[in-house]
PDB file of N, CA and C in Angstrom:
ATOM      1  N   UNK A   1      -8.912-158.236  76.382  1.00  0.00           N
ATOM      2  CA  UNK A   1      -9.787-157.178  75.940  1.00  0.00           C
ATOM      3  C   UNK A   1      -9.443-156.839  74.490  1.00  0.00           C
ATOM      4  N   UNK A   2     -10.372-156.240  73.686  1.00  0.00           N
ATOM      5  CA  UNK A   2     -10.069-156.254  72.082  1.00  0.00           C
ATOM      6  C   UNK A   2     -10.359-154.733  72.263  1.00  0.00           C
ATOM      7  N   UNK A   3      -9.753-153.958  71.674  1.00  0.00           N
ATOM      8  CA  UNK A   3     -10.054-152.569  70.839  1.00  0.00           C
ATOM      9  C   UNK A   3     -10.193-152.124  69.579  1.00  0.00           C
ATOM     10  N   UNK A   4     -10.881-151.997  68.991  1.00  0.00           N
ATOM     11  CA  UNK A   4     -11.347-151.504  67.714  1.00  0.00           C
ATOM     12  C   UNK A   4     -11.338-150.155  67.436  1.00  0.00           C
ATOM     13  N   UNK A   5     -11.408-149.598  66.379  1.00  0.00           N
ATOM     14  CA  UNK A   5     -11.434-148.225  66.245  1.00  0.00           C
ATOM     15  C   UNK A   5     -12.286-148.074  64.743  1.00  0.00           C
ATOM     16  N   UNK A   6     -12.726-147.107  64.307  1.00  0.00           N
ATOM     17  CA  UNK A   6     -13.643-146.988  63.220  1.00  0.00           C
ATOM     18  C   UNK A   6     -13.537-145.101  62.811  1.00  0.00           C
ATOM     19  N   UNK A   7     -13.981-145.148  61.567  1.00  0.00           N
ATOM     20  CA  UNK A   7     -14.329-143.171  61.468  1.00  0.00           C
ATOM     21  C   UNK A   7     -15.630-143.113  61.996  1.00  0.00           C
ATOM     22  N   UNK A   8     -16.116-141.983  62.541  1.00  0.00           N
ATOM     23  CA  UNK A   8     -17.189-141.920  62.993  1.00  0.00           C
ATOM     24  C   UNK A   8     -17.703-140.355  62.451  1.00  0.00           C
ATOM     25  N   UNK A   9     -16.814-139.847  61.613  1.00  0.00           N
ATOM     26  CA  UNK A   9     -17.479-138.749  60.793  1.00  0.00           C
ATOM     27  C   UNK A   9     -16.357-137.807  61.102  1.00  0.00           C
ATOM     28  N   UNK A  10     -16.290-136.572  60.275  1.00  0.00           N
ATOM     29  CA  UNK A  10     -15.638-135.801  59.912  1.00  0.00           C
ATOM     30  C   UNK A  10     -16.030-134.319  60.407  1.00  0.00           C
ATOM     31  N   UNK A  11     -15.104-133.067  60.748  1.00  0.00           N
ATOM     32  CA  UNK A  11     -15.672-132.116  60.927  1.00  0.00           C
ATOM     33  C   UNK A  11     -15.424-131.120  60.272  1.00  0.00           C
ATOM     34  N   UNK A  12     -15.775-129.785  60.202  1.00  0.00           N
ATOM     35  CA  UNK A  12     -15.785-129.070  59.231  1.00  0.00           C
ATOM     36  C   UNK A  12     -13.852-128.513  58.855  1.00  0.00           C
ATOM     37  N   UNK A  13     -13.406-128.872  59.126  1.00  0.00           N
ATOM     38  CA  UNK A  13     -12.221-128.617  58.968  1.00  0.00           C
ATOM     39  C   UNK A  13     -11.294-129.925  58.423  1.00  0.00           C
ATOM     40  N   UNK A  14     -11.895-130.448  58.452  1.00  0.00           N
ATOM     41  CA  UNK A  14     -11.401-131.957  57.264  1.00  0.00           C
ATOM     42  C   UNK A  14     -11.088-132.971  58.525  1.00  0.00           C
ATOM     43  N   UNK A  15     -10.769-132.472  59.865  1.00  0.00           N
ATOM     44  CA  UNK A  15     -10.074-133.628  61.007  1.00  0.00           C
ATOM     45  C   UNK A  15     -11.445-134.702  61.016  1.00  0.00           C
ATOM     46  N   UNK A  16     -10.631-136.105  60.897  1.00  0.00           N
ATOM     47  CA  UNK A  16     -11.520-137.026  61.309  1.00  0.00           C
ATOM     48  C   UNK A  16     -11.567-137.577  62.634  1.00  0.00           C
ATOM     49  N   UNK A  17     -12.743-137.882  63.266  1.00  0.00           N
ATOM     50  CA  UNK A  17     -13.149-138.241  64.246  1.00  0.00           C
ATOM     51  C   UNK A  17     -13.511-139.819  64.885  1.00  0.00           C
ATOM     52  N   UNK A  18     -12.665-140.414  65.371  1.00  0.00           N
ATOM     53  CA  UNK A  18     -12.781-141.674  65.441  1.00  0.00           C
ATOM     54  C   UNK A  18     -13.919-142.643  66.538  1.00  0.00           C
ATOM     55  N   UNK A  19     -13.702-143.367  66.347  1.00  0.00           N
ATOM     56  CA  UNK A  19     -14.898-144.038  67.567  1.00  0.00           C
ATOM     57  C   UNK A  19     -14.163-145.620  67.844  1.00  0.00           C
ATOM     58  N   UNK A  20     -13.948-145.330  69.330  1.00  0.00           N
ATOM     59  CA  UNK A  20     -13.415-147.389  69.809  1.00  0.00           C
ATOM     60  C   UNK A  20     -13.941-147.317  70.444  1.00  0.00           C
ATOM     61  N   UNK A  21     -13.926-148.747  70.205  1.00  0.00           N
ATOM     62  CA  UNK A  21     -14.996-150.087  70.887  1.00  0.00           C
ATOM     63  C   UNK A  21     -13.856-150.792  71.695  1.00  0.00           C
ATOM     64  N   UNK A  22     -14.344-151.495  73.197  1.00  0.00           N
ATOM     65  CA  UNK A  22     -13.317-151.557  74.068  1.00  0.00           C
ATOM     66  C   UNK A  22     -14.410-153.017  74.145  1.00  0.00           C
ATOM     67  N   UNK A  23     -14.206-154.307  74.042  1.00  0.00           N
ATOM     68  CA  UNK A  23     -14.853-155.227  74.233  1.00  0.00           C
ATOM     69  C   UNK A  23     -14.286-156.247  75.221  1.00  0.00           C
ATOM     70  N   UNK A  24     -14.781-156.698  76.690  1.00  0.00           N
ATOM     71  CA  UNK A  24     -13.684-157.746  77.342  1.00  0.00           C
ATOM     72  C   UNK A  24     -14.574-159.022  76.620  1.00  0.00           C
ATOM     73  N   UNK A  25     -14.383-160.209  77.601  1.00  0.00           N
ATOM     74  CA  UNK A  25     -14.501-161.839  77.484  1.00  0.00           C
ATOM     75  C   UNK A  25     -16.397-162.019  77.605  1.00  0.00           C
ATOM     76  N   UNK A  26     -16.829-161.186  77.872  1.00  0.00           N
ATOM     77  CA  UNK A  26     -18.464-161.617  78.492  1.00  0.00           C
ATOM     78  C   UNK A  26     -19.038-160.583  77.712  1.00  0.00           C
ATOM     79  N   UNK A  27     -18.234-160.223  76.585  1.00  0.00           N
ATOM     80  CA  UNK A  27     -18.861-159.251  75.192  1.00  0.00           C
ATOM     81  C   UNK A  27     -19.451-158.184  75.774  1.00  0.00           C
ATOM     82  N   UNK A  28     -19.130-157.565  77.108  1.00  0.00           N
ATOM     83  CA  UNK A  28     -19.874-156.346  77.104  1.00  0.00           C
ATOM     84  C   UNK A  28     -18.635-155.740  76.676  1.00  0.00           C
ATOM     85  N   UNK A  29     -19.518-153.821  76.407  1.00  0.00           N
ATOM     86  CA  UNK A  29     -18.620-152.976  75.769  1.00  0.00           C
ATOM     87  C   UNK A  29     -18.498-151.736  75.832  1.00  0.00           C
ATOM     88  N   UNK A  30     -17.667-150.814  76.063  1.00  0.00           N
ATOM     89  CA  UNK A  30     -18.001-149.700  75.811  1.00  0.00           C
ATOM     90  C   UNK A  30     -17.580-148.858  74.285  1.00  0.00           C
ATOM     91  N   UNK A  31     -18.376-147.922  73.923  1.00  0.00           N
ATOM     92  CA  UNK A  31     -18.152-147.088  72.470  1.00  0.00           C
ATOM     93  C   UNK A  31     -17.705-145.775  73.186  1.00  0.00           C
ATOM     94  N   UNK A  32     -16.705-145.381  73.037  1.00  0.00           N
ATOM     95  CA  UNK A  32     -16.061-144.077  72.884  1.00  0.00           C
ATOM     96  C   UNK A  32     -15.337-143.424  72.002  1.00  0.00           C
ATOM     97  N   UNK A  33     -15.662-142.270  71.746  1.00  0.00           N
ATOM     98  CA  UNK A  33     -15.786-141.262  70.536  1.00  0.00           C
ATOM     99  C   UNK A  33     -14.453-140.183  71.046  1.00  0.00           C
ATOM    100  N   UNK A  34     -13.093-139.788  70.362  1.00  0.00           N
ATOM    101  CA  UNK A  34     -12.291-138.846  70.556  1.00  0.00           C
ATOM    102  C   UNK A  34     -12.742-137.568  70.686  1.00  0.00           C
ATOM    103  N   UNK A  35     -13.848-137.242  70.223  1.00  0.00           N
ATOM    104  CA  UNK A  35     -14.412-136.037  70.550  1.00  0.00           C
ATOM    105  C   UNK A  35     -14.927-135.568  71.938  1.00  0.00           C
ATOM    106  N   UNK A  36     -13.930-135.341  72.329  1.00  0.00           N
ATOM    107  CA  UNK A  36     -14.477-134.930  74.190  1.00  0.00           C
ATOM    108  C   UNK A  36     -14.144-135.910  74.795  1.00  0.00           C
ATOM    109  N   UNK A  37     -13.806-137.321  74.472  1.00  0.00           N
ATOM    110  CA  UNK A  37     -13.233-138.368  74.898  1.00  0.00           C
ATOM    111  C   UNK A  37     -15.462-138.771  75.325  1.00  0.00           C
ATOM    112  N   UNK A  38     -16.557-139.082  74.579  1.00  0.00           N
ATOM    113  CA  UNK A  38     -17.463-138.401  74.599  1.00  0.00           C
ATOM    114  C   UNK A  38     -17.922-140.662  74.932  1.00  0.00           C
ATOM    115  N   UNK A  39     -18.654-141.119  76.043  1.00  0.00           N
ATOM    116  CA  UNK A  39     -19.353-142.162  76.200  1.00  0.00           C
ATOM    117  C   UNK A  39     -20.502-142.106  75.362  1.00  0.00           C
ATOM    118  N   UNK A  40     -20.531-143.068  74.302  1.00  0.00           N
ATOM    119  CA  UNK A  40     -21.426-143.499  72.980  1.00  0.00           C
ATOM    120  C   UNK A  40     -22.202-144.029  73.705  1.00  0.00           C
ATOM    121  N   UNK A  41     -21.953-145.861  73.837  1.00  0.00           N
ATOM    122  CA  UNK A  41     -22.671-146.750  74.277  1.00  0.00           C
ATOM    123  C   UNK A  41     -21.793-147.342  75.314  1.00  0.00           C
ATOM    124  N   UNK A  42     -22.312-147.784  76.304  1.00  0.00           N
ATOM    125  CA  UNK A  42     -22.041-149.074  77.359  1.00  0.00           C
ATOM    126  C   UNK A  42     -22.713-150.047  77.086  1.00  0.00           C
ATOM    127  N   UNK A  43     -22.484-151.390  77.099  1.00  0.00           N
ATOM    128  CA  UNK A  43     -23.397-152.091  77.153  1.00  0.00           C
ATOM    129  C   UNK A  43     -23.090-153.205  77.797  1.00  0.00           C
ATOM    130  N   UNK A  44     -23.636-153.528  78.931  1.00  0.00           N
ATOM    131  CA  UNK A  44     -23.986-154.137  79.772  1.00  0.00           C
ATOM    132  C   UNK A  44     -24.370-155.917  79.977  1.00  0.00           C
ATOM    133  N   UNK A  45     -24.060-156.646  81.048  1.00  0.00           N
ATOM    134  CA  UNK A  45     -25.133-158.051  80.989  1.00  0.00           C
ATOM    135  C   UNK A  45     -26.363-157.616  82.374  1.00  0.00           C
ATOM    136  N   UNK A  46     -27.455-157.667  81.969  1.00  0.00           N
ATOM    137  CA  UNK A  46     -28.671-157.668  82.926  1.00  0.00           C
ATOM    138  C   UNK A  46     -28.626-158.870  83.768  1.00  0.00           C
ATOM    139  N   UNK A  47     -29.757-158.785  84.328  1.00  0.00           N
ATOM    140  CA  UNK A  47     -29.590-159.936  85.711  1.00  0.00           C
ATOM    141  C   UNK A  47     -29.960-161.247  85.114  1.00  0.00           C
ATOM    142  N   UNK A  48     -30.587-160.960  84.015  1.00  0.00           N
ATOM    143  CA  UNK A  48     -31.182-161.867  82.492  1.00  0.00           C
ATOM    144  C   UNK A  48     -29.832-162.692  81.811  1.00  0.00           C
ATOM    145  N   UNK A  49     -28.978-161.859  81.967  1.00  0.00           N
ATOM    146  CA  UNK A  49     -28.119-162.506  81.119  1.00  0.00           C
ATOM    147  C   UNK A  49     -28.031-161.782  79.068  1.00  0.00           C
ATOM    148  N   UNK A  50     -29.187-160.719  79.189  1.00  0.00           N
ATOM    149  CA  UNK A  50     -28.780-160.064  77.814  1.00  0.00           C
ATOM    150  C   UNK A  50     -27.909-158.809  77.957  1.00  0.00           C
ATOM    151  N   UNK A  51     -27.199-158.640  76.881  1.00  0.00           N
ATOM    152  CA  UNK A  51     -26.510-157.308  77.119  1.00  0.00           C
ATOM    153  C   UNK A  51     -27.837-156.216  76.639  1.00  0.00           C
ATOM    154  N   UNK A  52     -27.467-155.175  77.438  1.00  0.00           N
ATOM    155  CA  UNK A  52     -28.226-153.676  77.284  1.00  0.00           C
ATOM    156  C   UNK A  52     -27.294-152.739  77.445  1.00  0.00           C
ATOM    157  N   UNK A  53     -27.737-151.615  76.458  1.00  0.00           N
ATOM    158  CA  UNK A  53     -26.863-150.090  76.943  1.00  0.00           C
ATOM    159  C   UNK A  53     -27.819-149.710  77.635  1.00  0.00           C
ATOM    160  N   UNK A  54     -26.720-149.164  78.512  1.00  0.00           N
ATOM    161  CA  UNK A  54     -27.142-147.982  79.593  1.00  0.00           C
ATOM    162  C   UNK A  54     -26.744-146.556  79.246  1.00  0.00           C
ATOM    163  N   UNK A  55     -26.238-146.335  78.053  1.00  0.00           N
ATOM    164  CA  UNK A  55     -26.037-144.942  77.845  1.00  0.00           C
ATOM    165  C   UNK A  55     -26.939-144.184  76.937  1.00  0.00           C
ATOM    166  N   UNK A  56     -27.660-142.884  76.693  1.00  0.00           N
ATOM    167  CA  UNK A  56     -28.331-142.678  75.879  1.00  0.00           C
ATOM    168  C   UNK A  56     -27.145-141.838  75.099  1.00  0.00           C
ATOM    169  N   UNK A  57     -26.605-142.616  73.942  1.00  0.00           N
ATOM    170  CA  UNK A  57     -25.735-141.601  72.832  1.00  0.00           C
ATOM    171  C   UNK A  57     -26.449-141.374  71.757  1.00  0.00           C
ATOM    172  N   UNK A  58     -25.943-140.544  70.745  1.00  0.00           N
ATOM    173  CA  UNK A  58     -26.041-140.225  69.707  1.00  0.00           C
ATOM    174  C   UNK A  58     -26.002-141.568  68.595  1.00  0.00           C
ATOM    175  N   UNK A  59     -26.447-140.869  67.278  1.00  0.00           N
ATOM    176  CA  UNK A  59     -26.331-141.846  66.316  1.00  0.00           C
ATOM    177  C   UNK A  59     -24.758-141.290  65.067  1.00  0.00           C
ATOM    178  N   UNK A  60     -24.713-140.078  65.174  1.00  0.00           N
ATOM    179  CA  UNK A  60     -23.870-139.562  64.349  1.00  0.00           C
ATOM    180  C   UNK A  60     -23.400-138.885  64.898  1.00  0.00           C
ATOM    181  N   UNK A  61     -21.599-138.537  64.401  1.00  0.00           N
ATOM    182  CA  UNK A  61     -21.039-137.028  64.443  1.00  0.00           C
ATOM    183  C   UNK A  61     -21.723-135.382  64.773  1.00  0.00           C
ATOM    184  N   UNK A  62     -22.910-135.525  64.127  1.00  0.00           N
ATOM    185  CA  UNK A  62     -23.680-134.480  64.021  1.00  0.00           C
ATOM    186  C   UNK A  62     -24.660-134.227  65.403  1.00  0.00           C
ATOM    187  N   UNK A  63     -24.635-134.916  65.781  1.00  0.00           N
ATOM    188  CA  UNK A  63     -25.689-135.544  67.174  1.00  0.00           C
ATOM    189  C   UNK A  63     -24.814-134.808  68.400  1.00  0.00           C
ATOM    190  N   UNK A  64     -23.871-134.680  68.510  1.00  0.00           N
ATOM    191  CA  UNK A  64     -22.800-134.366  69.310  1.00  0.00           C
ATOM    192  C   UNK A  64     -22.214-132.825  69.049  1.00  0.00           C
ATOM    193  N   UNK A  65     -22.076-132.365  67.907  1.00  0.00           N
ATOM    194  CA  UNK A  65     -21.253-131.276  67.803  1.00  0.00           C
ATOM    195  C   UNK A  65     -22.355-130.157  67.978  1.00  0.00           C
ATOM    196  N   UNK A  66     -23.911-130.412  68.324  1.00  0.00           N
ATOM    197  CA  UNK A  66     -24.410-129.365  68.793  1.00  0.00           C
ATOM    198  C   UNK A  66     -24.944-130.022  70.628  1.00  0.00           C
ATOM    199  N   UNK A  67     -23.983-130.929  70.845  1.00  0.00           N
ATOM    200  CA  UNK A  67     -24.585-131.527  72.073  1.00  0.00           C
ATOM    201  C   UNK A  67     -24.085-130.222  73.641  1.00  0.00           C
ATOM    202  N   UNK A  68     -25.155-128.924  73.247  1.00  0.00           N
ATOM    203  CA  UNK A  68     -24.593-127.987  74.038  1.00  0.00           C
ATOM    204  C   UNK A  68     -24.319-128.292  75.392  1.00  0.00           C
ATOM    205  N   UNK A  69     -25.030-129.337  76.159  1.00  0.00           N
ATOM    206  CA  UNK A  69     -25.014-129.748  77.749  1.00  0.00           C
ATOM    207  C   UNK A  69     -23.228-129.681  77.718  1.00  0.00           C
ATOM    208  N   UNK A  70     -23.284-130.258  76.813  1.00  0.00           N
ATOM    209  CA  UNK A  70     -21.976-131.870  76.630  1.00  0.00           C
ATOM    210  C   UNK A  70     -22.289-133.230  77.396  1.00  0.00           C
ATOM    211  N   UNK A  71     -23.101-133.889  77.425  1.00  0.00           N
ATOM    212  CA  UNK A  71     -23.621-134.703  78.161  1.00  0.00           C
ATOM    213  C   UNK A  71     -23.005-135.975  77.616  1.00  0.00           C
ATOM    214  N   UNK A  72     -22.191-137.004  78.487  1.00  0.00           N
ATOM    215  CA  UNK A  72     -21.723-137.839  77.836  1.00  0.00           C
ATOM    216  C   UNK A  72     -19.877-137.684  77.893  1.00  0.00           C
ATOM    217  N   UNK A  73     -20.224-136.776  78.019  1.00  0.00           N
ATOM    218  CA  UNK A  73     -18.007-136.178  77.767  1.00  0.00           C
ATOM    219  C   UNK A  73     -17.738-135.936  79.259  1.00  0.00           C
ATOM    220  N   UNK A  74     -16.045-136.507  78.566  1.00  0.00           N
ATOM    221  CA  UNK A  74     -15.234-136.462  79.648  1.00  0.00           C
ATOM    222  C   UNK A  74     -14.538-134.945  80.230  1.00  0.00           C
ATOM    223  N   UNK A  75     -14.380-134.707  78.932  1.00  0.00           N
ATOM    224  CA  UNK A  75     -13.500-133.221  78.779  1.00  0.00           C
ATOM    225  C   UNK A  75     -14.367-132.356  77.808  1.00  0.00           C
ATOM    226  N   UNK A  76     -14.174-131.617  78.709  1.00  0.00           N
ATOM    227  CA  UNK A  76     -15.001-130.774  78.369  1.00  0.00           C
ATOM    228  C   UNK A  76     -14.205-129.611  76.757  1.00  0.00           C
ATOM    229  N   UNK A  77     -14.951-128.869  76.106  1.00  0.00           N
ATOM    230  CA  UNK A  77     -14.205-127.640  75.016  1.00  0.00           C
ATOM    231  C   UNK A  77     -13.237-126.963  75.651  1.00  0.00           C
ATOM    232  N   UNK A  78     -13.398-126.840  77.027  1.00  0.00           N
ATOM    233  CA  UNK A  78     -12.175-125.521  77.222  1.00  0.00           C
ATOM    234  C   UNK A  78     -11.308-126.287  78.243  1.00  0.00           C
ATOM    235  N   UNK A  79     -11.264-127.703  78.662  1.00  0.00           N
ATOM    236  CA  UNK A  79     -10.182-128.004  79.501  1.00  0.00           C
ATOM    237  C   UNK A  79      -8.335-128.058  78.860  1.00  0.00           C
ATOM    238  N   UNK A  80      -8.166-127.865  80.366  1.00  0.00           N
ATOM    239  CA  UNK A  80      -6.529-126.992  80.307  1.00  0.00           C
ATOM    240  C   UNK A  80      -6.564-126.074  79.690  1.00  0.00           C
ATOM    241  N   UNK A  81      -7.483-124.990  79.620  1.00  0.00           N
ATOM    242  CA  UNK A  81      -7.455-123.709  78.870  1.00  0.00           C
ATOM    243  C   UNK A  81      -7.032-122.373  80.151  1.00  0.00           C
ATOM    244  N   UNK A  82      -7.456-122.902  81.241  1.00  0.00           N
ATOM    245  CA  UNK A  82      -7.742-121.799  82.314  1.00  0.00           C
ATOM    246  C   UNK A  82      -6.271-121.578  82.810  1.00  0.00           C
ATOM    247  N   UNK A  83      -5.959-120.650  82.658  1.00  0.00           N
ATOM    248  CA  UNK A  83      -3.922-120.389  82.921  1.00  0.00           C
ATOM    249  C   UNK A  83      -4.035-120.528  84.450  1.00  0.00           C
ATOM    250  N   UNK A  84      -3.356-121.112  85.077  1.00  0.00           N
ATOM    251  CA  UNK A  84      -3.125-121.281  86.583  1.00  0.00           C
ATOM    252  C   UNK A  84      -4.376-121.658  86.839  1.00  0.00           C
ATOM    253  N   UNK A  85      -5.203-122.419  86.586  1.00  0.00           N
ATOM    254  CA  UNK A  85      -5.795-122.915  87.347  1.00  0.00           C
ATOM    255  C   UNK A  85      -6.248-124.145  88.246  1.00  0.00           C
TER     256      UNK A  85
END
């Protein structure tokens, strides 16, 4: 499996925000973003034999930091925040 990593934009406080690419042997892949630990793209082989994403992500940094659902993320803004819980 290969991992890559890239900037994927910056936030208002200067921290940069990264994005890896997790690729195995049959080139499918997934894109995940440190922000929320947040699923970009999957992409897939069809019954065809082409790869497709199955995820609907964003195109930018910006696409995400008003993504109020959080749709796509693992972790959520306030996890491990809740004392004893």
């Amino acid at each position: 499996m290969k991992i890559s990593s890239a900037n994927f934009g910056t936030l208002s406080d200067e921290r940069e925000v990264k994005i890896f690419t997790l690729t195995n042997a049959s080139d499918m892949s997934d894109e995940l973003i440190e922000f929320g630990v947040i699923i970009r793209n999957i992409h897939l082989l069809d019954r065809n034999g082409w790869l497709e994403d199955v995820v609907s992500g964003g195109d930018d940094l910006e696409d995400y930091l008003s993504n109020e659902p959080y749709f796509g993320t693992n972790v959520g803004r306030h996890a491990n925040r809740i004392g004893d819980a």
